[in-house]
Protein backbone atom coordinates (compact mmCIF):
# COMPACT_ATOMS: atom_id res chain seq x y z
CA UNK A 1 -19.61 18.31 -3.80
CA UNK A 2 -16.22 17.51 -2.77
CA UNK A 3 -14.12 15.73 -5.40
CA UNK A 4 -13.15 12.16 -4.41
CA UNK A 5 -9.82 11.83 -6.31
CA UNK A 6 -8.59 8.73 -4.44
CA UNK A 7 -11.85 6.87 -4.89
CA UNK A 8 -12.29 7.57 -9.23
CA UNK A 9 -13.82 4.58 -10.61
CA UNK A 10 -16.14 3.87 -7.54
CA UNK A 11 -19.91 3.21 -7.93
CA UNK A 12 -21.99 6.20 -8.06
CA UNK A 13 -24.10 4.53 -4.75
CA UNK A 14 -20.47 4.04 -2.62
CA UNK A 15 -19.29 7.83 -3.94
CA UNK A 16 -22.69 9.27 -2.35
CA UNK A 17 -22.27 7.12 1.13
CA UNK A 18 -18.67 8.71 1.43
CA UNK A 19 -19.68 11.77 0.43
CA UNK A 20 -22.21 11.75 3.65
CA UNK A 21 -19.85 10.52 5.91
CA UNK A 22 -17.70 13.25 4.91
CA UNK A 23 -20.29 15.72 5.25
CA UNK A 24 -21.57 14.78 8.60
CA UNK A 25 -18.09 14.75 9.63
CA UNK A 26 -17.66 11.36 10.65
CA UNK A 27 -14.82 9.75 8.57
CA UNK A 28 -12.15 10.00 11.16
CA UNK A 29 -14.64 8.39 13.69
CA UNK A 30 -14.90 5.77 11.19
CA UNK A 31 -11.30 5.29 10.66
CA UNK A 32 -10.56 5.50 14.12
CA UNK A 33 -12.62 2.98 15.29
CA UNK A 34 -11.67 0.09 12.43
CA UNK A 35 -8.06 1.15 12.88
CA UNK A 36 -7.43 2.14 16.13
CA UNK A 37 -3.54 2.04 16.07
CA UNK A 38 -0.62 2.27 13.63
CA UNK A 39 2.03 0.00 13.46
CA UNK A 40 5.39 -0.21 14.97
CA UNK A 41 7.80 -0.76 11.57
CA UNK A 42 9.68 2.49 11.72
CA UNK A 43 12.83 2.03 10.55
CA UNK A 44 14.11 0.96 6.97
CA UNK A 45 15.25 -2.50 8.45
CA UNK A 46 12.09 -3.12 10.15
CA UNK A 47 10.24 -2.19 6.88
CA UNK A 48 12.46 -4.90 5.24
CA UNK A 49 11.52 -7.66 7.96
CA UNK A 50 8.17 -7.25 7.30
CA UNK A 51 8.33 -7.53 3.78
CA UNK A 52 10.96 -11.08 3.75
CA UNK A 53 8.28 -11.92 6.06
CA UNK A 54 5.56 -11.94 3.64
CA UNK A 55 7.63 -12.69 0.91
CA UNK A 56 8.90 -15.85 2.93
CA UNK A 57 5.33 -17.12 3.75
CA UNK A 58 3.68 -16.87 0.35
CA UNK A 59 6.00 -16.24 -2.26
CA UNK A 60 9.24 -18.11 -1.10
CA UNK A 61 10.26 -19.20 -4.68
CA UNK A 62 10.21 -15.78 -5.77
CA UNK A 63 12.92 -13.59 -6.67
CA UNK A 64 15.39 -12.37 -3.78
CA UNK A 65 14.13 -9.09 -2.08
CA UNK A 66 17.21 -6.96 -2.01
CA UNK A 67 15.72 -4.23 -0.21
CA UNK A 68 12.83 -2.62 1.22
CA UNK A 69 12.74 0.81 1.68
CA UNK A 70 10.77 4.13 3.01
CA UNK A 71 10.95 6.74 0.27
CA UNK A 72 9.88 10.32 0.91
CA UNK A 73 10.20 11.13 -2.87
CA UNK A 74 7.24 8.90 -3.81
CA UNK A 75 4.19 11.28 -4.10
CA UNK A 76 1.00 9.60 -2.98
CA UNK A 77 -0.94 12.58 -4.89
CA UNK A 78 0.39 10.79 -8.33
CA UNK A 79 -1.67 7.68 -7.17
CA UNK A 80 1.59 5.89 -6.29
CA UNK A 81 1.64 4.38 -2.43
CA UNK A 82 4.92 2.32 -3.44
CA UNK A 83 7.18 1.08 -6.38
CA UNK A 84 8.65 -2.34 -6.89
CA UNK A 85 11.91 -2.19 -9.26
CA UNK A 86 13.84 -4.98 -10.91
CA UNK A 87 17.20 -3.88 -11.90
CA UNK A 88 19.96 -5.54 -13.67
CA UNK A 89 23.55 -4.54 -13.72
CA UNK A 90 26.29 -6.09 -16.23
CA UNK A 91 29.40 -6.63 -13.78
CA UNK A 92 32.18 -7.72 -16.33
CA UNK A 93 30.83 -11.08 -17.89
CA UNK A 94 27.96 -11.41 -15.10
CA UNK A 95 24.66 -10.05 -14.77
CA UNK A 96 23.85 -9.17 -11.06
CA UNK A 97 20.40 -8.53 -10.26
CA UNK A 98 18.19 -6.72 -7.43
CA UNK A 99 14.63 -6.57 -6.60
CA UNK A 100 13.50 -3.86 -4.48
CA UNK A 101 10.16 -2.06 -2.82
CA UNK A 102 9.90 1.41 -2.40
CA UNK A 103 6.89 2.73 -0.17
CA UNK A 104 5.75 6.17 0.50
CA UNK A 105 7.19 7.61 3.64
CA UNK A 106 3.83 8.67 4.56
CA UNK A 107 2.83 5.18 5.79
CA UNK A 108 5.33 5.51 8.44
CA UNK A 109 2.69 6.12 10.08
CA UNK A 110 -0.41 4.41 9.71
CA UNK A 111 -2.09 1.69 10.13
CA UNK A 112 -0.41 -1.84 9.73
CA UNK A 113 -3.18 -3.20 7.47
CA UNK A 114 -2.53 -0.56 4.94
CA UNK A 115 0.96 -0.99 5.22
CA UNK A 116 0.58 -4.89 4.61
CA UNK A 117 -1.68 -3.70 1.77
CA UNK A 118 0.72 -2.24 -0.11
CA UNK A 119 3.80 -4.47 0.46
CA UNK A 120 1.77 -7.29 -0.74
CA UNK A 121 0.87 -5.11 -4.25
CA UNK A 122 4.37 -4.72 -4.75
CA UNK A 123 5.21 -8.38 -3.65
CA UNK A 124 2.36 -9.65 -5.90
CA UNK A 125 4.19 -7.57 -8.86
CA UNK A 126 7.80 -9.59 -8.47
CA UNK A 127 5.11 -12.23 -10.41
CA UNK A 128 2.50 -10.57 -12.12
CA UNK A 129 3.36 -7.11 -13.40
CA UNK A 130 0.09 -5.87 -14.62
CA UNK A 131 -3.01 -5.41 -12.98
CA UNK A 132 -4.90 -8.55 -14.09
CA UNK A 133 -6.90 -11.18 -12.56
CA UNK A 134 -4.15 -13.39 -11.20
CA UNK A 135 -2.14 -10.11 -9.71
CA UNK A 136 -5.63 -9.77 -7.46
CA UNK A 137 -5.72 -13.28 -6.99
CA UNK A 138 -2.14 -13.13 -5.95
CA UNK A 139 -2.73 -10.06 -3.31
CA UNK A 140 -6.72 -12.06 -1.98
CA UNK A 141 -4.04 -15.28 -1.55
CA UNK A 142 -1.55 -12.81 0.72
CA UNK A 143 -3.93 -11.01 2.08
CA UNK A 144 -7.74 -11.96 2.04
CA UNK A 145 -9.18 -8.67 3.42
CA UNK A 146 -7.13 -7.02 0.54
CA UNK A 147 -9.59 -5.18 -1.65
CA UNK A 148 -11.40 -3.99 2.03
CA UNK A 149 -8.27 -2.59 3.16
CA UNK A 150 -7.49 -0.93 -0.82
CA UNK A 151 -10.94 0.82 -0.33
CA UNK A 152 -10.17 2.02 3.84
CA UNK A 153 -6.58 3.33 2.48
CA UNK A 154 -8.35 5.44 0.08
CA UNK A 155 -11.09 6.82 2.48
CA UNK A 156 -7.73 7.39 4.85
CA UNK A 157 -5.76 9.22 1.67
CA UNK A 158 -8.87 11.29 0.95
CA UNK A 159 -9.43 12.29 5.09
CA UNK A 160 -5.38 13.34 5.07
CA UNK A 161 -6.05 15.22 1.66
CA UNK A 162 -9.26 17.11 3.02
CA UNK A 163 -8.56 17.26 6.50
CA UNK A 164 -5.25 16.68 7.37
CA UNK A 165 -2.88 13.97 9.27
CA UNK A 166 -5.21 11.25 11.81
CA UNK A 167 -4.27 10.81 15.05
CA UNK A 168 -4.68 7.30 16.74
């Protein structure tokens, strides 16, 4: 039985189905065909774009997004895929604050509904900073497919942990 690490808390009946697909060796095939590409935001700047972009359309009376970064010091095995931070500086009599989004450098290189997936957690936590009902109502209202896409990332975290890196 191979242990599932990325999918803990899963029903018994969906660990079993993975567990088969894994076994009969057809988990890339699967990821393959529902994401056949990756997306095209290399760059810091890019990564940035794409994030005011969201930001912009759903959340435009939110807090400034200072920046948006790829970090390769994030490790995905600590269950982190990216890290929002608000900090605030004193500068003499004046408080200066920044908002920024840190996401593993591994998603570089995958596919762009994963990264969306995890810039709209982290944009979702700028209002809600726990885990509750209205931060997944938040991330459904940026991104319907949201929870599918949570599960996919997962079953692509737990192919690049068994099997190595995917190749589209």
């Amino acid at each position: 039985m191979i242990e599932l690490k990325y999918l803990v808390g899963y029903p018994e009946d969906t660990l079993r189905q993975v567990q088969e697909v894994i076994a009969d060796g057809r988990l890339s095939d699967i990821l393959r065909k529902k994401y056949p590409s990756t997306h095209d935001v290399r760059s810091d700047k890019q990564l940035y774009d794409f994030a005011i972009s969201l930001k912009n359309r759903y959340m435009s009376n939110a807090q400034p997004l200072n920046r948006v970064v790829y970090d390769a010091k994030i490790k995905v095995i600590q269950h982190t895929l990216g890290q929002h931070h608000y900090i605030a500086r004193v500068q003499g009599r004046k408080i200066k604050t920044a908002n920024e989004i840190k996401i593993a450098s591994l998603f570089r290189i995958a596919p762009e509904e994963f990264l969306r997936m995890i810039v709209v957690h982290e944009l979702a936590h700028f209002r809600e900073k726990q885990h509750n009902k209205s931060f997944y109502q938040l991330c459904r209202h940026m991104e319907p497919q949201y929870h599918q896409y949570e599960f996919d990332l997962r079953l692509y975290l737990t192919h690049l942990d068994l099997f190595g890196e995917l190749y589209f």
